[in-house]
PDB file of N, CA and C in Angstrom:
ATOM      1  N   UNK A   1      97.207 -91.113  66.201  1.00  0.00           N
ATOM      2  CA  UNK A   1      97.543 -91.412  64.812  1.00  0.00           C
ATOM      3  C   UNK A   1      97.817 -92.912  64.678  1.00  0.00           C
ATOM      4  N   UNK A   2      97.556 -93.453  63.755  1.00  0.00           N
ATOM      5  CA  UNK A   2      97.714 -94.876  63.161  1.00  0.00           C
ATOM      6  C   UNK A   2      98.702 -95.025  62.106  1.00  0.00           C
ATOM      7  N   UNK A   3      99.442 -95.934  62.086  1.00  0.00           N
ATOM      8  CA  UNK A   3     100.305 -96.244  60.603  1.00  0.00           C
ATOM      9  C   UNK A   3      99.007 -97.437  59.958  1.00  0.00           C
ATOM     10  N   UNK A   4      98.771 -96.603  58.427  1.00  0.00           N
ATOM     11  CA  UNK A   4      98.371 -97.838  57.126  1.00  0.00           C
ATOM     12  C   UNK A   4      99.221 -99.024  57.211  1.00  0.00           C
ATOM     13  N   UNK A   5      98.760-100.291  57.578  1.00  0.00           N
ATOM     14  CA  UNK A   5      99.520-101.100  57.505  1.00  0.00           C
ATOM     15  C   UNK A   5      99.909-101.419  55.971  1.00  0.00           C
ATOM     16  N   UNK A   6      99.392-101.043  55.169  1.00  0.00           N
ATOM     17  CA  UNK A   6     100.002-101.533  53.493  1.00  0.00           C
ATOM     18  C   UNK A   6     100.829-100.911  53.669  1.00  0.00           C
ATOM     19  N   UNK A   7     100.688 -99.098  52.590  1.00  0.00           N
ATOM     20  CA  UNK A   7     101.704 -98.427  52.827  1.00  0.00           C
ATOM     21  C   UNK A   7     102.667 -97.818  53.970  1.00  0.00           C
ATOM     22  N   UNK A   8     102.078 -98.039  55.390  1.00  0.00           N
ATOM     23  CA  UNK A   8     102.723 -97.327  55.947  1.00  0.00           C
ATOM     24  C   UNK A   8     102.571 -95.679  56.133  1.00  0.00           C
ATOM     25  N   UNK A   9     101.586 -95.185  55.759  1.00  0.00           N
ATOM     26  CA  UNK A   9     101.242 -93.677  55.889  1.00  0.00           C
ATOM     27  C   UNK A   9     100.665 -93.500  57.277  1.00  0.00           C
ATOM     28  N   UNK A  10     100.823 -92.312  57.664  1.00  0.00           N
ATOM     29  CA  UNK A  10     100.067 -91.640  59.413  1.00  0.00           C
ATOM     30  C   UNK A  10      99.096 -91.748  58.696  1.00  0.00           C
ATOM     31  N   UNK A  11      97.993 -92.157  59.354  1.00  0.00           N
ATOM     32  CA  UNK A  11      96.614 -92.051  59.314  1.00  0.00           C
ATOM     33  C   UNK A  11      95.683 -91.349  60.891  1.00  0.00           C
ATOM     34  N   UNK A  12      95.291 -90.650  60.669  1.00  0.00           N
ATOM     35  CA  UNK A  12      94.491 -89.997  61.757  1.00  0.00           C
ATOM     36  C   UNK A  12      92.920 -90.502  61.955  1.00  0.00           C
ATOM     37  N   UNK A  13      92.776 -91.390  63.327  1.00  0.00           N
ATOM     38  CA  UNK A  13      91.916 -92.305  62.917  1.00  0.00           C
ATOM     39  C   UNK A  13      90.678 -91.349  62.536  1.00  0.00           C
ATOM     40  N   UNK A  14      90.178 -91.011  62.911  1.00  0.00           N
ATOM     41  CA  UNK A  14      89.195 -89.985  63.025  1.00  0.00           C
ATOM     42  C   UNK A  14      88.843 -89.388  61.561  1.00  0.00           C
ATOM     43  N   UNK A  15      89.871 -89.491  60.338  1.00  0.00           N
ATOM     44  CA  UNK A  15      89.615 -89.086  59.059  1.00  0.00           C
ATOM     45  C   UNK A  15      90.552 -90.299  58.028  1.00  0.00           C
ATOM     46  N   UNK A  16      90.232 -91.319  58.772  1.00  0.00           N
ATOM     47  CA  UNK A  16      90.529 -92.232  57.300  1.00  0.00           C
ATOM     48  C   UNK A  16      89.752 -92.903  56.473  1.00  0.00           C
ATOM     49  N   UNK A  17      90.194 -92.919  55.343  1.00  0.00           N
ATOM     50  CA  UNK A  17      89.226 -93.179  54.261  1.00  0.00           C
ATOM     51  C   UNK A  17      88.779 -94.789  54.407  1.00  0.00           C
ATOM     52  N   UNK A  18      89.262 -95.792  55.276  1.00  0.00           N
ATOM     53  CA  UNK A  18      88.362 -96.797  55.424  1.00  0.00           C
ATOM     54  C   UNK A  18      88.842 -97.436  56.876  1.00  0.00           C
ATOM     55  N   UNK A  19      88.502 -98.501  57.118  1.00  0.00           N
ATOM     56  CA  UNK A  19      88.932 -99.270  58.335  1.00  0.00           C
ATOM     57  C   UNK A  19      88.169-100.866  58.341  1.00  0.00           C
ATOM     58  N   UNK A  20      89.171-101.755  58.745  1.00  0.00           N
ATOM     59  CA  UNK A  20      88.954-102.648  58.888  1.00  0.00           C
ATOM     60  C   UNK A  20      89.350-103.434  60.097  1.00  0.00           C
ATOM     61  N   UNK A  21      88.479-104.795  60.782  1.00  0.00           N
ATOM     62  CA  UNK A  21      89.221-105.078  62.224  1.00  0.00           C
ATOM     63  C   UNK A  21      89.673-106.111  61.496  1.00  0.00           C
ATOM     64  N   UNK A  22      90.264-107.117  62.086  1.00  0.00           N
ATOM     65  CA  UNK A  22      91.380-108.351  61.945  1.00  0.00           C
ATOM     66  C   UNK A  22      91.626-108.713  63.338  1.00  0.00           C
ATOM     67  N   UNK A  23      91.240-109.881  63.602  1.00  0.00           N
ATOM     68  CA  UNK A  23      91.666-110.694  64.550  1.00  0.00           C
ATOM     69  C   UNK A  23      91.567-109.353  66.129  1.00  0.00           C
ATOM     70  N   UNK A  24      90.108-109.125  66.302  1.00  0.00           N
ATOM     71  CA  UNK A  24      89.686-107.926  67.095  1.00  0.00           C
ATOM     72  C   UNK A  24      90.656-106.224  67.645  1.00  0.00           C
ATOM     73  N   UNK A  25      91.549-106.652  66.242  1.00  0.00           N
ATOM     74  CA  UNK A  25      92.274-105.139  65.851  1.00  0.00           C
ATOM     75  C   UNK A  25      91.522-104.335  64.867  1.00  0.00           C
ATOM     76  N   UNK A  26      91.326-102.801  64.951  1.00  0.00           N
ATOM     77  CA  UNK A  26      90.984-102.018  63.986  1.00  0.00           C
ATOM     78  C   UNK A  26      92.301-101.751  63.508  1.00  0.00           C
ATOM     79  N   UNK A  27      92.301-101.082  61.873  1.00  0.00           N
ATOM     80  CA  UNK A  27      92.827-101.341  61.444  1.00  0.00           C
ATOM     81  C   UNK A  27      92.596 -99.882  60.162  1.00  0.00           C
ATOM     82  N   UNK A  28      93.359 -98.925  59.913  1.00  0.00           N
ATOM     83  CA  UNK A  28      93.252 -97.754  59.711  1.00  0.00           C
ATOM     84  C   UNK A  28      93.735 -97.312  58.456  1.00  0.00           C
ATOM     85  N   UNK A  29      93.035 -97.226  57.354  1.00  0.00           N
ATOM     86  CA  UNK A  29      93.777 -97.027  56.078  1.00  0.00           C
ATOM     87  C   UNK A  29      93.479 -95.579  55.363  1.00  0.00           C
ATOM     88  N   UNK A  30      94.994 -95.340  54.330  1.00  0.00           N
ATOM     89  CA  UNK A  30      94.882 -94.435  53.790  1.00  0.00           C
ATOM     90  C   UNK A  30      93.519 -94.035  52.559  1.00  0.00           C
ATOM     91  N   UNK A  31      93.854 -95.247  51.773  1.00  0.00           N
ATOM     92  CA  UNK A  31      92.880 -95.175  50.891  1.00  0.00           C
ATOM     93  C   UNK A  31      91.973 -96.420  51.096  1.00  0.00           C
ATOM     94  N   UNK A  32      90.752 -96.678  50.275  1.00  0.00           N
ATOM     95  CA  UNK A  32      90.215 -98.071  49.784  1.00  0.00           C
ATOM     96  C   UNK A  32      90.868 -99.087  48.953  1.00  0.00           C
ATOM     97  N   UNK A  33      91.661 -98.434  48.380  1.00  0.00           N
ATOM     98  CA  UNK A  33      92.608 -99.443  47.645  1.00  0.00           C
ATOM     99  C   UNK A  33      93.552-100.315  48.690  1.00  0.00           C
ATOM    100  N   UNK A  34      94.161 -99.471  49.737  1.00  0.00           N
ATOM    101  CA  UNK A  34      95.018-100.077  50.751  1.00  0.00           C
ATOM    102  C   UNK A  34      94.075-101.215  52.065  1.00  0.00           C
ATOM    103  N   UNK A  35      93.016-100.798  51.546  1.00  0.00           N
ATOM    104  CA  UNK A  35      91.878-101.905  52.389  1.00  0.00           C
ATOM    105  C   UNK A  35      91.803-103.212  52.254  1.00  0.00           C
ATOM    106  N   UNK A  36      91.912-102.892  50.585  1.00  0.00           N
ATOM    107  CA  UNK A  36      91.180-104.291  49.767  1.00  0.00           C
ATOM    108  C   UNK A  36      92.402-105.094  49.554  1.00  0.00           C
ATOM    109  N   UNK A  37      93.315-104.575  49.743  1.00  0.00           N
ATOM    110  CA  UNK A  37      94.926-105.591  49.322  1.00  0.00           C
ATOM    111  C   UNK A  37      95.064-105.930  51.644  1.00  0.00           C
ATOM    112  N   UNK A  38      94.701-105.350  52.413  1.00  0.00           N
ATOM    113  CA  UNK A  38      95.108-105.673  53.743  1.00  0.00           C
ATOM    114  C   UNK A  38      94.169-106.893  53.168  1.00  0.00           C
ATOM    115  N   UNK A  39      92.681-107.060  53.322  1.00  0.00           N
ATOM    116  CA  UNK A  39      91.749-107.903  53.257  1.00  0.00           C
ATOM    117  C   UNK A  39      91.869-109.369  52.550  1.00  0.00           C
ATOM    118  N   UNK A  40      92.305-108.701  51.226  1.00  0.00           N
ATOM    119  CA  UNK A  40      93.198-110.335  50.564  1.00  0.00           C
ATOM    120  C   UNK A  40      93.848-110.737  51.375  1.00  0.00           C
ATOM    121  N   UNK A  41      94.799-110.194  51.885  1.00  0.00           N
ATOM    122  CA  UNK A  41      96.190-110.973  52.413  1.00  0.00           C
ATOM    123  C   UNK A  41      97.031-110.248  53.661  1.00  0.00           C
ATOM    124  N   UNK A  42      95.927-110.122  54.961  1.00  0.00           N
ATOM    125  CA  UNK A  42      96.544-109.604  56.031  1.00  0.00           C
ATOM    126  C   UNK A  42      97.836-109.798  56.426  1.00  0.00           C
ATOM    127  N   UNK A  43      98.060-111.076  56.594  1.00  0.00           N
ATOM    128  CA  UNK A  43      99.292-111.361  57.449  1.00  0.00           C
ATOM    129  C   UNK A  43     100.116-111.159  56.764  1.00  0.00           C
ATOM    130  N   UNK A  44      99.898-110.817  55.146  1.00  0.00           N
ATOM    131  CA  UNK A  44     101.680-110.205  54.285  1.00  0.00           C
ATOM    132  C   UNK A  44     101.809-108.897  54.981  1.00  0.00           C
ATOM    133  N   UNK A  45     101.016-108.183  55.394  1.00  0.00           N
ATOM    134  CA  UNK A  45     101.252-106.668  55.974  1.00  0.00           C
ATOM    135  C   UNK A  45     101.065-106.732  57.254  1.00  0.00           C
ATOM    136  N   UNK A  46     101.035-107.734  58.013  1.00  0.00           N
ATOM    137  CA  UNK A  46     101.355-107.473  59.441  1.00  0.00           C
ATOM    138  C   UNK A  46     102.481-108.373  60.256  1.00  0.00           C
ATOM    139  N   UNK A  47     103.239-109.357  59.300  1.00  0.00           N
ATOM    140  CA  UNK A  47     104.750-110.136  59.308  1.00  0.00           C
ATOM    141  C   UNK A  47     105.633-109.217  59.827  1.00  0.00           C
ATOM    142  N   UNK A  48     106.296-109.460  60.284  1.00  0.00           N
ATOM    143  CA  UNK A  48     107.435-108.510  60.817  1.00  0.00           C
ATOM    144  C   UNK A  48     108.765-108.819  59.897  1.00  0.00           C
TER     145      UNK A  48
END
């Protein structure tokens, strides 16, 4: 299982609705909407 880095939802890689890599990480999202906001602006959702 994966956490959506936007929201934060379990994502099961195997049935998520999109994916993206970043800096040779995949990257596992709930929806397409949560894709296109990682894609604008990764590093706001991967800051600690």
């Amino acid at each position: 299982m994966a956490k959506d880095p936007v929201c934060k939802m379990t994502v099961a890689e195997n049935q998520a609705a999109a994916t993206a890599v970043y800096q040779g990480t995949t990257y596992y999202f709930c929806a397409v909407g949560c894709k296109r906001a990682f894609e604008q602006s990764p590093e706001k959702y991967l800051s600690k």
